[in-house]
PDB file of N, CA and C in Angstrom:
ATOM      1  N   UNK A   1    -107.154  84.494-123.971  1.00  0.00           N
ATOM      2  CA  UNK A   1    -107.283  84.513-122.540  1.00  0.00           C
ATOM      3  C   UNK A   1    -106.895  85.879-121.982  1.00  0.00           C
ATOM      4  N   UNK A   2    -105.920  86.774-122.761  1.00  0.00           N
ATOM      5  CA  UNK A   2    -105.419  88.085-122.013  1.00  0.00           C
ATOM      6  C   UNK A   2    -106.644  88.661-122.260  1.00  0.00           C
ATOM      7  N   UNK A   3    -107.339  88.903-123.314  1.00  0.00           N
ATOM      8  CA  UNK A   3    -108.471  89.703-123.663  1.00  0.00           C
ATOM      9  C   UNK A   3    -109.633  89.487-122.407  1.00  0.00           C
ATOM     10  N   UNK A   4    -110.121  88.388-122.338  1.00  0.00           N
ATOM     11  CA  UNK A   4    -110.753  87.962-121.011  1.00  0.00           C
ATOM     12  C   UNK A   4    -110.123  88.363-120.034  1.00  0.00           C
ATOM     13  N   UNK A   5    -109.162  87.978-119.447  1.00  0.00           N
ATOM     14  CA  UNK A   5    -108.865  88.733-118.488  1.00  0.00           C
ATOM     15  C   UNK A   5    -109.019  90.242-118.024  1.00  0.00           C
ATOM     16  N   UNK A   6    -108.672  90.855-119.257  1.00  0.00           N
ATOM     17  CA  UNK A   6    -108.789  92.114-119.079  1.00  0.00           C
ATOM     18  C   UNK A   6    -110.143  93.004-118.967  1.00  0.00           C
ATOM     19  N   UNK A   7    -111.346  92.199-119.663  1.00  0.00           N
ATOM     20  CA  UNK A   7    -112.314  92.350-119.401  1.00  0.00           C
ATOM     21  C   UNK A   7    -112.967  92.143-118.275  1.00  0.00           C
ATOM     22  N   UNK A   8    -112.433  91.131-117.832  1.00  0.00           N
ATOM     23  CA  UNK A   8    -112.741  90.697-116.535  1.00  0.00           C
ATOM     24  C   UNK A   8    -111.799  91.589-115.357  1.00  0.00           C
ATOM     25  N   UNK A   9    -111.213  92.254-115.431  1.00  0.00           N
ATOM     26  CA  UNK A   9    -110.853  92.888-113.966  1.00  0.00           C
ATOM     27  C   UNK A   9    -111.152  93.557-113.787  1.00  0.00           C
ATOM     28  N   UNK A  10    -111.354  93.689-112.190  1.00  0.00           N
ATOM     29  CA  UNK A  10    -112.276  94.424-111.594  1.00  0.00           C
ATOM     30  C   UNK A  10    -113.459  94.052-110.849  1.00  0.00           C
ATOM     31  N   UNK A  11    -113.902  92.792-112.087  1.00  0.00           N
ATOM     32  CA  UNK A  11    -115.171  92.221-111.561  1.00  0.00           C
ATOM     33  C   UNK A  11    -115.712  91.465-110.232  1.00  0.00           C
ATOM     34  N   UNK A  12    -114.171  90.881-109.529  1.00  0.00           N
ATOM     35  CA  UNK A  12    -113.922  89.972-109.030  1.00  0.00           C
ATOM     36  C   UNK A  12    -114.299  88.398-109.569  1.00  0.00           C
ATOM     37  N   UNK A  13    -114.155  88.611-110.980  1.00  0.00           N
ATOM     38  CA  UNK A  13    -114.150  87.117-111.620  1.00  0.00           C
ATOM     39  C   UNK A  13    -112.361  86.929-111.502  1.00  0.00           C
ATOM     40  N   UNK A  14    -111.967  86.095-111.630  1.00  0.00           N
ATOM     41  CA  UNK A  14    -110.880  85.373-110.969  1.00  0.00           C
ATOM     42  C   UNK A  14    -111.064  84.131-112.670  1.00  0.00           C
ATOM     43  N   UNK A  15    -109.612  84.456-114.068  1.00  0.00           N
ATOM     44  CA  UNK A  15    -109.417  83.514-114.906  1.00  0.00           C
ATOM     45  C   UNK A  15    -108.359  82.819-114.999  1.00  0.00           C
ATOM     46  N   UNK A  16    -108.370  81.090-114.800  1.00  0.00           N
ATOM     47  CA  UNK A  16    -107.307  80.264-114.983  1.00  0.00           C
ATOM     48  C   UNK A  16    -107.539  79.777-116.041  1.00  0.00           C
ATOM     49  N   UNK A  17    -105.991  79.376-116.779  1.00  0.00           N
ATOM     50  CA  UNK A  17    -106.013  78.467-117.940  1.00  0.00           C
ATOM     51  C   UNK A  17    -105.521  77.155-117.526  1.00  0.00           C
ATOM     52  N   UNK A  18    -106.370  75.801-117.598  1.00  0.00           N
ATOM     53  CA  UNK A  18    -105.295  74.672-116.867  1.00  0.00           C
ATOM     54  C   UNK A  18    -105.392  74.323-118.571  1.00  0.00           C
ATOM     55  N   UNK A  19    -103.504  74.003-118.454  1.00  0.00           N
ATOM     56  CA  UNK A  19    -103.237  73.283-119.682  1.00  0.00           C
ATOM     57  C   UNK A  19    -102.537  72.179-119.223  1.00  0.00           C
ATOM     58  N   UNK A  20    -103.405  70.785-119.862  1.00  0.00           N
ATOM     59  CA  UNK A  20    -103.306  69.514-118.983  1.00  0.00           C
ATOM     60  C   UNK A  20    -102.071  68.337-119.839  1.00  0.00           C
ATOM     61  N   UNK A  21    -102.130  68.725-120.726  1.00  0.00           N
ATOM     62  CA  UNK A  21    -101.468  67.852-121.999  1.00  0.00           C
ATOM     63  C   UNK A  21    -102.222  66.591-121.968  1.00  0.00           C
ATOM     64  N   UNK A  22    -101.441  65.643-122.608  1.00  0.00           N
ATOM     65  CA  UNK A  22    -101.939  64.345-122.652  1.00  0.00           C
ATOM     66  C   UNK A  22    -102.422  63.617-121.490  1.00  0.00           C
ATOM     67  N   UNK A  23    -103.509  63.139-120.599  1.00  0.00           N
ATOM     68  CA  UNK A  23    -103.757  62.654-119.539  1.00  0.00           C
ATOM     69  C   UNK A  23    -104.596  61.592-120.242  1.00  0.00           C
ATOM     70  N   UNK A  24    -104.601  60.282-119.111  1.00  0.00           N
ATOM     71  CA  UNK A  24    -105.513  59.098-119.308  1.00  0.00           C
ATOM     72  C   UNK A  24    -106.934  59.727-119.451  1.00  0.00           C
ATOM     73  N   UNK A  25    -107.539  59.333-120.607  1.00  0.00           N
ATOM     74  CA  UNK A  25    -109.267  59.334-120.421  1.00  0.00           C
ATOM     75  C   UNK A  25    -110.223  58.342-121.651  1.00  0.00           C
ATOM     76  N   UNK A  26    -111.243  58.906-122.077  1.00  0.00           N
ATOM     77  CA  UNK A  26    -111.646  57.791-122.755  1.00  0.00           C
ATOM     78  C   UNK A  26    -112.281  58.451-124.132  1.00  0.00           C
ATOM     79  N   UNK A  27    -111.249  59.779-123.921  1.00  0.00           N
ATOM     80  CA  UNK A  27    -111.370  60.622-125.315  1.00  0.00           C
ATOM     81  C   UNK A  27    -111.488  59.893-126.601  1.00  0.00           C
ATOM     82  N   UNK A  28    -110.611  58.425-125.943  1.00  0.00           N
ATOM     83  CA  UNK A  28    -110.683  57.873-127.922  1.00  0.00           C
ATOM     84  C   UNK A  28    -111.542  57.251-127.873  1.00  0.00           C
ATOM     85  N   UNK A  29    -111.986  56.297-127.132  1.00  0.00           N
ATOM     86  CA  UNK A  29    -113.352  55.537-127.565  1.00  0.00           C
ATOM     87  C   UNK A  29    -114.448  56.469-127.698  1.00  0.00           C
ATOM     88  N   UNK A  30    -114.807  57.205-126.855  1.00  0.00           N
ATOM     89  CA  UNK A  30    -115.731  58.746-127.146  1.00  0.00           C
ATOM     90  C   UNK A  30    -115.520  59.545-128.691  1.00  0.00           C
ATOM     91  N   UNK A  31    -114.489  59.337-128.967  1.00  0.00           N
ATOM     92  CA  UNK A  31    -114.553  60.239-130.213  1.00  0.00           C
ATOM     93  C   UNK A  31    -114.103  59.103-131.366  1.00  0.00           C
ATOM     94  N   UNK A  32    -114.236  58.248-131.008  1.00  0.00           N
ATOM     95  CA  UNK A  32    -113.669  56.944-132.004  1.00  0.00           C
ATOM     96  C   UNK A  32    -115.285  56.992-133.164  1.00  0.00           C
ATOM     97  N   UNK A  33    -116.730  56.853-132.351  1.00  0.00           N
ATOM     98  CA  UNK A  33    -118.309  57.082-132.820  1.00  0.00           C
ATOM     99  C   UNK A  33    -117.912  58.613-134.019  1.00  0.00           C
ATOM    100  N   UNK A  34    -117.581  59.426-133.371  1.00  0.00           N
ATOM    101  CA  UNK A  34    -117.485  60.706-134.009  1.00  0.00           C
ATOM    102  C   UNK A  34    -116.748  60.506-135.157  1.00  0.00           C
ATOM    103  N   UNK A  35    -115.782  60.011-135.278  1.00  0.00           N
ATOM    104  CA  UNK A  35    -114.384  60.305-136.466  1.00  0.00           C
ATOM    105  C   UNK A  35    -114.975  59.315-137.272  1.00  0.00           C
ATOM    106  N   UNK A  36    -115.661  58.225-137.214  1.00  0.00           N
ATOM    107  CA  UNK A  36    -115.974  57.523-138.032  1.00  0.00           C
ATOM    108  C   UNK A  36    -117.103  57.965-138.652  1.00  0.00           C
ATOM    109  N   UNK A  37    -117.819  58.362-138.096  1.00  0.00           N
ATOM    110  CA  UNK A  37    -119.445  59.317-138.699  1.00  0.00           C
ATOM    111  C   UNK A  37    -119.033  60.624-139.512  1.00  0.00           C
ATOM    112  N   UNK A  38    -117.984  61.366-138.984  1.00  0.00           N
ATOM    113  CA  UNK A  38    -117.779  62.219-139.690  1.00  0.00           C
ATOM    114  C   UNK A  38    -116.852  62.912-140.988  1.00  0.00           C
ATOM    115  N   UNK A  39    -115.730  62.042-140.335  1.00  0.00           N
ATOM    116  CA  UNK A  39    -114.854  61.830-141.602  1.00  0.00           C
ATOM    117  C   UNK A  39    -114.509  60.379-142.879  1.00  0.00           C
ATOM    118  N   UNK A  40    -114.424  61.514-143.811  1.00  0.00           N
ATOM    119  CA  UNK A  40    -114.461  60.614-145.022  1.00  0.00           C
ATOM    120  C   UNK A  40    -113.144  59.943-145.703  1.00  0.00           C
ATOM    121  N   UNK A  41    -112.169  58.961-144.895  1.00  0.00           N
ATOM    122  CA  UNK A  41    -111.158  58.398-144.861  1.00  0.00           C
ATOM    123  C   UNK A  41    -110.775  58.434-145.988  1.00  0.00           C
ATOM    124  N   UNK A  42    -111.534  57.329-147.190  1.00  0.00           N
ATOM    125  CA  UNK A  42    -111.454  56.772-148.318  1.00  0.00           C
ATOM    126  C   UNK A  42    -110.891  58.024-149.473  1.00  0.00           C
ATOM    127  N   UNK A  43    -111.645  59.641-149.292  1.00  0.00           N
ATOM    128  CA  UNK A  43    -111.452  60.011-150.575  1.00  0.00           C
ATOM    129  C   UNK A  43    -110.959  61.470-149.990  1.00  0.00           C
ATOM    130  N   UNK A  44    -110.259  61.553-148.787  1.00  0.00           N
ATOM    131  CA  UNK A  44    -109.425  62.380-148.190  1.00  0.00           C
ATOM    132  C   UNK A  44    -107.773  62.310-148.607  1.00  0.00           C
ATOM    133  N   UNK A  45    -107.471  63.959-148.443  1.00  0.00           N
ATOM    134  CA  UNK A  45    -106.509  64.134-149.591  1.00  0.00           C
ATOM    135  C   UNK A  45    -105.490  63.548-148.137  1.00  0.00           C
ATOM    136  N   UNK A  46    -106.044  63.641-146.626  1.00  0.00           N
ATOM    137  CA  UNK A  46    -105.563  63.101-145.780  1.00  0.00           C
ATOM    138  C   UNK A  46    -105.463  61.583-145.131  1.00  0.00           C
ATOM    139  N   UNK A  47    -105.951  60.604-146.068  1.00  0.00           N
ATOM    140  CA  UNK A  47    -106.249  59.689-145.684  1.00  0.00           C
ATOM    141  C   UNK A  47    -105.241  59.110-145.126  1.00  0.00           C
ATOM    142  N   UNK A  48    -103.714  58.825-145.233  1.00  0.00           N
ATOM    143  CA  UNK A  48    -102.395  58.599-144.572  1.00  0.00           C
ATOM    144  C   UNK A  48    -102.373  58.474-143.353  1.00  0.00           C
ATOM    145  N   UNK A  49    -102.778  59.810-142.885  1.00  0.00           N
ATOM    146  CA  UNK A  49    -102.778  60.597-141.753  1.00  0.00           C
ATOM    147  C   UNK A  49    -104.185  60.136-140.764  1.00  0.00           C
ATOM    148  N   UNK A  50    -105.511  60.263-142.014  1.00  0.00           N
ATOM    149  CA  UNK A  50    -106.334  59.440-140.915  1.00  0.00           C
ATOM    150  C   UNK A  50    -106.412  58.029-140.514  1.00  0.00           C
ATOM    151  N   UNK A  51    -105.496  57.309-141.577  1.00  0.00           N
ATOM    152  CA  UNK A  51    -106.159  55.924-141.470  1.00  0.00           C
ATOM    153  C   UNK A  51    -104.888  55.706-140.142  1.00  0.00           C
ATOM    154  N   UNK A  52    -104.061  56.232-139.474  1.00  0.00           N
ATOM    155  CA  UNK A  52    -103.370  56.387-138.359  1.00  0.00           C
ATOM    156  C   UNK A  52    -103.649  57.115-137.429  1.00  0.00           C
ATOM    157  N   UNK A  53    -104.917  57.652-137.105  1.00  0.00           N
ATOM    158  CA  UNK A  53    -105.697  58.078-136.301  1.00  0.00           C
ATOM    159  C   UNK A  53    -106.298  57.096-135.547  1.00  0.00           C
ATOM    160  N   UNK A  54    -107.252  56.495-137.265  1.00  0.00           N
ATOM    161  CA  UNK A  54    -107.790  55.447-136.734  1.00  0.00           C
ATOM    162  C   UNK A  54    -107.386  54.487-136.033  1.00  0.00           C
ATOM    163  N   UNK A  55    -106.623  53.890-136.157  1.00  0.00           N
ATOM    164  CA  UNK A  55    -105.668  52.967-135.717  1.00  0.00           C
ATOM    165  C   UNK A  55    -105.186  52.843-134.343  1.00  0.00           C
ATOM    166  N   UNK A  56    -104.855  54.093-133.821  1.00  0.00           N
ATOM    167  CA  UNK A  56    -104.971  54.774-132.621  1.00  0.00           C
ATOM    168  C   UNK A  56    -106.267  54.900-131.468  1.00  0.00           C
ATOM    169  N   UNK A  57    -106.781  55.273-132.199  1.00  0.00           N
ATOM    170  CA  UNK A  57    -108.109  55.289-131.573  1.00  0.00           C
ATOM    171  C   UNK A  57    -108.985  54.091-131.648  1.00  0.00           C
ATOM    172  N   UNK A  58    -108.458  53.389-132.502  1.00  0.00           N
ATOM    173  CA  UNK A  58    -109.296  51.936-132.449  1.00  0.00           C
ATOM    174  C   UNK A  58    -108.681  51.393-131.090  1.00  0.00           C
ATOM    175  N   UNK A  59    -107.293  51.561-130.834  1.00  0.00           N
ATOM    176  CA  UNK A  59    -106.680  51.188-129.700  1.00  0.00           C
ATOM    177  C   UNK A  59    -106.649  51.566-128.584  1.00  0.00           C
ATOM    178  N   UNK A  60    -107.547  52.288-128.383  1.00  0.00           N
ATOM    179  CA  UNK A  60    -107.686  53.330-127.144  1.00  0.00           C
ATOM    180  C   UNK A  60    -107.295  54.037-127.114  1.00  0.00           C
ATOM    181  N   UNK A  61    -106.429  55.012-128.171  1.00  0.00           N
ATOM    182  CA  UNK A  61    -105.488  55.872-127.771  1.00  0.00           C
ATOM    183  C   UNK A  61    -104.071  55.406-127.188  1.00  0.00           C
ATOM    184  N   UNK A  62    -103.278  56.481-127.168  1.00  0.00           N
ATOM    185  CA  UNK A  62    -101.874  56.234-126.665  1.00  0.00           C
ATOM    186  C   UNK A  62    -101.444  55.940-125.531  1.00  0.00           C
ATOM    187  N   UNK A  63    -100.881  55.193-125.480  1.00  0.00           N
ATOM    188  CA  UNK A  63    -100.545  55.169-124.226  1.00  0.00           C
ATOM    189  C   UNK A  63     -98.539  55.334-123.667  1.00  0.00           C
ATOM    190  N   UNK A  64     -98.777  55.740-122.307  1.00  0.00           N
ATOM    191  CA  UNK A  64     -97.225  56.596-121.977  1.00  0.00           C
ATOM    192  C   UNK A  64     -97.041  56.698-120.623  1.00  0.00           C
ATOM    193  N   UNK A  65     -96.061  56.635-120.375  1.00  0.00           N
ATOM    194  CA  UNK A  65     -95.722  56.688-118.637  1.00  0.00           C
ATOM    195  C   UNK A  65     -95.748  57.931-118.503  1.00  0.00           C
ATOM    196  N   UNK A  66     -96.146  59.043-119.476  1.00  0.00           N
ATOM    197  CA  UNK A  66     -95.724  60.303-118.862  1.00  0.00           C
ATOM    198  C   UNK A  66     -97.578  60.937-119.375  1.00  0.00           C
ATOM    199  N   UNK A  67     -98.225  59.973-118.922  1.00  0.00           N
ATOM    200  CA  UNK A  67     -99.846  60.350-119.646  1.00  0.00           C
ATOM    201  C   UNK A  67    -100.233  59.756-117.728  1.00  0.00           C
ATOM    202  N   UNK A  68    -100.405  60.458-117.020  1.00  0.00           N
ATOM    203  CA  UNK A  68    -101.203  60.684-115.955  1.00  0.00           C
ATOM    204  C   UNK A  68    -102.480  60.531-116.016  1.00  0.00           C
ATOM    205  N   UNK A  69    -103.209  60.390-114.307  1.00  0.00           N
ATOM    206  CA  UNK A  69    -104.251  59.912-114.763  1.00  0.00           C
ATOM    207  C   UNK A  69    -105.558  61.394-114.542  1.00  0.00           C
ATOM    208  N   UNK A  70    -106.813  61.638-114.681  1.00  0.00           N
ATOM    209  CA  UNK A  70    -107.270  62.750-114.768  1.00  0.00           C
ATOM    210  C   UNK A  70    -107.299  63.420-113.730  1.00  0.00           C
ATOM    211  N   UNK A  71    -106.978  62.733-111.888  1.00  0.00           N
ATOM    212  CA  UNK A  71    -106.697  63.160-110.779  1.00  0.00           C
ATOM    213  C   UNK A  71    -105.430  64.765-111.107  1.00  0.00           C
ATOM    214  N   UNK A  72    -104.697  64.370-111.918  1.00  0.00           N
ATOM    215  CA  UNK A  72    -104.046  66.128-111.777  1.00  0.00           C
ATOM    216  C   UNK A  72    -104.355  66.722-112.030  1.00  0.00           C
ATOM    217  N   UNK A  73    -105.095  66.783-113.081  1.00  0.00           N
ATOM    218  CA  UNK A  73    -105.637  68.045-114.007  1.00  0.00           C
ATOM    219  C   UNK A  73    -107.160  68.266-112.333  1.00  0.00           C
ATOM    220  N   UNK A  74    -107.700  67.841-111.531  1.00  0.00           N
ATOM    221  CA  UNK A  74    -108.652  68.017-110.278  1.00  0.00           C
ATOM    222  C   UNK A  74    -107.966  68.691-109.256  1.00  0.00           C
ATOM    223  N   UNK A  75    -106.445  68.484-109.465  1.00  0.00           N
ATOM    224  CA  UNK A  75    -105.842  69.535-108.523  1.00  0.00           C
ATOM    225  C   UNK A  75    -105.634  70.283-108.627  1.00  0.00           C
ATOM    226  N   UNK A  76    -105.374  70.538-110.101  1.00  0.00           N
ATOM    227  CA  UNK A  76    -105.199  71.837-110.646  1.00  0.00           C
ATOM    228  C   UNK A  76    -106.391  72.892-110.636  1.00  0.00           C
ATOM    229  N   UNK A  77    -107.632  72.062-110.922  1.00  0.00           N
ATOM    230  CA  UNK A  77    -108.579  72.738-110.928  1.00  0.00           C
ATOM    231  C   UNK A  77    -109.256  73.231-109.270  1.00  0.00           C
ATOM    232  N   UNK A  78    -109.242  71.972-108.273  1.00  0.00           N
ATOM    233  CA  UNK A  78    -109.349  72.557-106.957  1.00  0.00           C
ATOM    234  C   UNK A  78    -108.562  73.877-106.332  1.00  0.00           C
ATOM    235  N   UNK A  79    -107.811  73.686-106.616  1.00  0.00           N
ATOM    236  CA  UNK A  79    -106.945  75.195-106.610  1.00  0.00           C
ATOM    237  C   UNK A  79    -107.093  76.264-107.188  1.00  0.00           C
ATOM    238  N   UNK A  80    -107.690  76.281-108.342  1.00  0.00           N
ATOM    239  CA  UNK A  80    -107.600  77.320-109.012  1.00  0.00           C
ATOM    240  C   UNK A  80    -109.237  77.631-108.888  1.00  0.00           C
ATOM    241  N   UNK A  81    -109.984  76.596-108.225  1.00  0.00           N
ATOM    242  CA  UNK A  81    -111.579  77.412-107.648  1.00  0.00           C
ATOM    243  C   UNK A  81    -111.611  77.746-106.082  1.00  0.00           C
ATOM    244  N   UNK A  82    -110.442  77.296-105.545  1.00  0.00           N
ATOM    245  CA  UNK A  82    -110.860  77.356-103.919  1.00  0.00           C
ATOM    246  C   UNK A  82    -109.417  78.030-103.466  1.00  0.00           C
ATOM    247  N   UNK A  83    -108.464  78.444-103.954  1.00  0.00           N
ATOM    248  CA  UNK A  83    -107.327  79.598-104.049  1.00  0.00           C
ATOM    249  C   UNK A  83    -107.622  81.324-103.843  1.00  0.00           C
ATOM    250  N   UNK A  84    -107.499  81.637-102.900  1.00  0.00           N
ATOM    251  CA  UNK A  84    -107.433  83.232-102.945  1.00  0.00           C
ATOM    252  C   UNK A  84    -106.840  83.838-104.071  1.00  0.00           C
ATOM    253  N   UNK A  85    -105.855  83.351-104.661  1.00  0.00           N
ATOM    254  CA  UNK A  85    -104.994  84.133-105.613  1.00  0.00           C
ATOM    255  C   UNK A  85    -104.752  82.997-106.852  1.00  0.00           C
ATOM    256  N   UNK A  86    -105.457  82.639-107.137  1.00  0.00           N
ATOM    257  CA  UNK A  86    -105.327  81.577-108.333  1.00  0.00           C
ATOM    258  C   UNK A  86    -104.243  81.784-109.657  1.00  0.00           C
ATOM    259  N   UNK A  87    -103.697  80.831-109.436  1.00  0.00           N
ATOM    260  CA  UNK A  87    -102.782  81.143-110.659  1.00  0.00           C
ATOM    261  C   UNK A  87    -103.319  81.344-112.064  1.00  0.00           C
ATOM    262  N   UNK A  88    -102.728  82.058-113.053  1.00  0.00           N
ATOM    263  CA  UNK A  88    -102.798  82.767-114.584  1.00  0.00           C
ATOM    264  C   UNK A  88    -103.620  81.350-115.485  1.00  0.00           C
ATOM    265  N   UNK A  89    -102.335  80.576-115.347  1.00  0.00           N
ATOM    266  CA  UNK A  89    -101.898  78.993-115.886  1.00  0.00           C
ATOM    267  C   UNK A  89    -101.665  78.411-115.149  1.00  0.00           C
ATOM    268  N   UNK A  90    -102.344  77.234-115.114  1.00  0.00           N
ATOM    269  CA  UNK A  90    -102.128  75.906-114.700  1.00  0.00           C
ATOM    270  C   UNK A  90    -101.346  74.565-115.906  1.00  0.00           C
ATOM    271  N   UNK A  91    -100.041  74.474-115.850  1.00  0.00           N
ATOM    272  CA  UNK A  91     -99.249  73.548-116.911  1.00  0.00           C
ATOM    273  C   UNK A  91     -99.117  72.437-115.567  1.00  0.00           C
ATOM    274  N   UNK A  92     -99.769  71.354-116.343  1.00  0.00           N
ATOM    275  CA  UNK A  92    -100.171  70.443-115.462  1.00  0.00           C
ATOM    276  C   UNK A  92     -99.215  69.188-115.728  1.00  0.00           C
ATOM    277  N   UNK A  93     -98.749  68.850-116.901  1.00  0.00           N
ATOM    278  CA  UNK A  93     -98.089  67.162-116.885  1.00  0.00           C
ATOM    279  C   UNK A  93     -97.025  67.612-117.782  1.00  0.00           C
ATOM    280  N   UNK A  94     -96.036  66.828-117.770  1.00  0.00           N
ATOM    281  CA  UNK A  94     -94.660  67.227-118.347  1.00  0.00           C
ATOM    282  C   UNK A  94     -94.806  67.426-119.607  1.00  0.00           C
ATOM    283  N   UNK A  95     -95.633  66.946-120.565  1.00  0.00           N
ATOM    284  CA  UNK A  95     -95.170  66.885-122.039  1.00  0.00           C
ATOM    285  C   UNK A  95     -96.399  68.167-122.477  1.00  0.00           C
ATOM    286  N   UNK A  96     -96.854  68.735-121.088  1.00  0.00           N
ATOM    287  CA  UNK A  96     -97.067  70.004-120.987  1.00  0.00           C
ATOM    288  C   UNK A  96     -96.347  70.891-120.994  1.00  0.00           C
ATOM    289  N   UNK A  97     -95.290  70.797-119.737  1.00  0.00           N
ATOM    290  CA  UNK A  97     -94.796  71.514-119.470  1.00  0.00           C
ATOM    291  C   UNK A  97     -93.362  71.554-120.576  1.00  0.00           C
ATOM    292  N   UNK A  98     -92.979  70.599-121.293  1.00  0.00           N
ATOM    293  CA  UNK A  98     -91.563  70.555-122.338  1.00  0.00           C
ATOM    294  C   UNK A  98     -92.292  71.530-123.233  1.00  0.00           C
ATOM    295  N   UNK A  99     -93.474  71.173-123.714  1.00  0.00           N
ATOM    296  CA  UNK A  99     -94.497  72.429-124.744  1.00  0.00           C
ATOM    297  C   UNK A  99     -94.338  73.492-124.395  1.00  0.00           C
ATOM    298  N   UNK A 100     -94.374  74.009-123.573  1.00  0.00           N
ATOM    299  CA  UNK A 100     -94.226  75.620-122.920  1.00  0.00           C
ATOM    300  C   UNK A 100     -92.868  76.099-123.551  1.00  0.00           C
ATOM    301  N   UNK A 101     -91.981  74.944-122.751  1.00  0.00           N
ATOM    302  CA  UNK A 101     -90.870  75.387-123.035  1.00  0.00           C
ATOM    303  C   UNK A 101     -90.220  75.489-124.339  1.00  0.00           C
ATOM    304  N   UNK A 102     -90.860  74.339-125.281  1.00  0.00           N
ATOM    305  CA  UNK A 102     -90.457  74.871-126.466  1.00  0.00           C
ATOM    306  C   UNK A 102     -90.994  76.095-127.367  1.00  0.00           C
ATOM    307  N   UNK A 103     -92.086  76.732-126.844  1.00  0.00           N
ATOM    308  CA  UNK A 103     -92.575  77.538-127.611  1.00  0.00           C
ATOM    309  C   UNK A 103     -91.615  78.498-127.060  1.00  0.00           C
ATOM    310  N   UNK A 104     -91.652  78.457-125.871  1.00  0.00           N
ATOM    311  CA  UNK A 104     -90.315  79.893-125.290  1.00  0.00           C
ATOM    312  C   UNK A 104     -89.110  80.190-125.918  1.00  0.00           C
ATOM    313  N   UNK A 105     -88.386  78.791-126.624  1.00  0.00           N
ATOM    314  CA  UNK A 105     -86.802  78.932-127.242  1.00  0.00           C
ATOM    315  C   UNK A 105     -87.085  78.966-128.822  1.00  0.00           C
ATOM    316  N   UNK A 106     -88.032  78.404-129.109  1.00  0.00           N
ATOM    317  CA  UNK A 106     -87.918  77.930-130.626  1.00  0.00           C
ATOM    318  C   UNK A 106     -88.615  78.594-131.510  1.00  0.00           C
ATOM    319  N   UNK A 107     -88.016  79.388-132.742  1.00  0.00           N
ATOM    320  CA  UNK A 107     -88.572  80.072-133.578  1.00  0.00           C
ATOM    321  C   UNK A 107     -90.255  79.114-133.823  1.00  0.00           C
ATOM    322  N   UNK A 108     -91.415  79.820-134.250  1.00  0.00           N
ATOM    323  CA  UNK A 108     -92.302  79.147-134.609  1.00  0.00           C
ATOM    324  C   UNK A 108     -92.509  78.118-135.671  1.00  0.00           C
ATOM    325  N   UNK A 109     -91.670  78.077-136.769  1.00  0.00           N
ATOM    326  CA  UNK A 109     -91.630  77.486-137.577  1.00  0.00           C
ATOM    327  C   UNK A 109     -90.679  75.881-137.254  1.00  0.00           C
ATOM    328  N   UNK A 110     -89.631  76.360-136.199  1.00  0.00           N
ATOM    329  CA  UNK A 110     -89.459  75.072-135.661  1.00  0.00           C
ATOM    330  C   UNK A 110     -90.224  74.280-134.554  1.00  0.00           C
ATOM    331  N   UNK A 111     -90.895  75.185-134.411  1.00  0.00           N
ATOM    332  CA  UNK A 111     -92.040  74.328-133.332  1.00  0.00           C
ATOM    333  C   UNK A 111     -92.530  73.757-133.584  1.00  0.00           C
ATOM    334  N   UNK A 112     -93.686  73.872-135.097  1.00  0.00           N
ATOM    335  CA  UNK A 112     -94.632  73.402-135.659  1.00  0.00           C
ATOM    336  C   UNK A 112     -93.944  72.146-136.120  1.00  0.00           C
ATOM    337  N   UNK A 113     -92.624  72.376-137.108  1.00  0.00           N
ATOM    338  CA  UNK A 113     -91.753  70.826-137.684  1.00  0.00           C
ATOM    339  C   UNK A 113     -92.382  70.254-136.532  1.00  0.00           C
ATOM    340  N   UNK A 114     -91.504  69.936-135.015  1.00  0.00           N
ATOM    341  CA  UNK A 114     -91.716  69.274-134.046  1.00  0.00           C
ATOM    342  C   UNK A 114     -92.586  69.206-133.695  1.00  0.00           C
ATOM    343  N   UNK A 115     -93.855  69.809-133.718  1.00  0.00           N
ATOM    344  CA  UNK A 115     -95.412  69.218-132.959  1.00  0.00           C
ATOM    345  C   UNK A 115     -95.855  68.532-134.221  1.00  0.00           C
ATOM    346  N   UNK A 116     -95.469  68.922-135.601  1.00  0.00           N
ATOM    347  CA  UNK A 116     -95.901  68.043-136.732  1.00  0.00           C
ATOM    348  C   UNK A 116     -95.309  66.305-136.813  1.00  0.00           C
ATOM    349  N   UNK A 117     -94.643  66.533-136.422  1.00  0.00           N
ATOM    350  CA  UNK A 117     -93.796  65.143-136.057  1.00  0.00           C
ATOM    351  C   UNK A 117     -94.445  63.667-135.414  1.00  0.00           C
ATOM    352  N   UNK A 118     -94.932  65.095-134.122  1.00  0.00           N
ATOM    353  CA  UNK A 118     -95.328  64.269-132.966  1.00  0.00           C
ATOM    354  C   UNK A 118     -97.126  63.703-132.994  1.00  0.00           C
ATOM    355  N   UNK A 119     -97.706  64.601-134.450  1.00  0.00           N
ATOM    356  CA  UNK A 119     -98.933  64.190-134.669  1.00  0.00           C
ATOM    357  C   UNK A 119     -99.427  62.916-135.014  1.00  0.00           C
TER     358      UNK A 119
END
């Protein structure tokens, strides 16, 4: 995104990043057709890992009091097309915004443990 940007000034193009985290949508039934067409569960060195995908996504996906519904990530974006001065980033829902923050304190290698965790 810095690279874009930088290409872009001057132009009067105007670049936001909205980073939305987890929000309500219907990503899993939408990609539930896909994962099954495309991946090969049975003779994957990941199968562990997918057959708990599946599982997930057979279920609609996750669900969380802190999973909003797609109305924020529209405010974020109304703003950042109809804003004189649009912000850089848009960090839109908390388990967005804890992400930020852990990449800010935490060596990379402890980040990854913890987003590996949370996969």
């Amino acid at each position: 995104m810095l690279c874009m940007r930088q290409e872009l000034e001057g132009s009067g193009i105007q670049l936001s990043l909205i980073e939305p985290g987890p929000v309500t949508s219907k990503i899993a039934s939408n990609g539930l057709t896909w994962f099954l067409k495309n991946i090969d569960i049975e003779n994957s060195v990941h199968r562990a890992g997918y057959e708990a995908q599946l599982a997930r996504l057979q279920a609609g996906g996750s669900v969380s009091r802190l999973k909003p519904g797609p109305e924020v990530v529209h405010v974020a974006l109304r703003h950042a097309l109809l804003s004189q001065r649009p912000r850089p980033h848009y960090v839109v829902t908390v388990p967005a915004r804890i992400g930020v923050m852990l990449k800010r304190i935490l060596p990379a290698s402890a980040l990854y443990r913890v987003l590996a965790r949370r996969a």
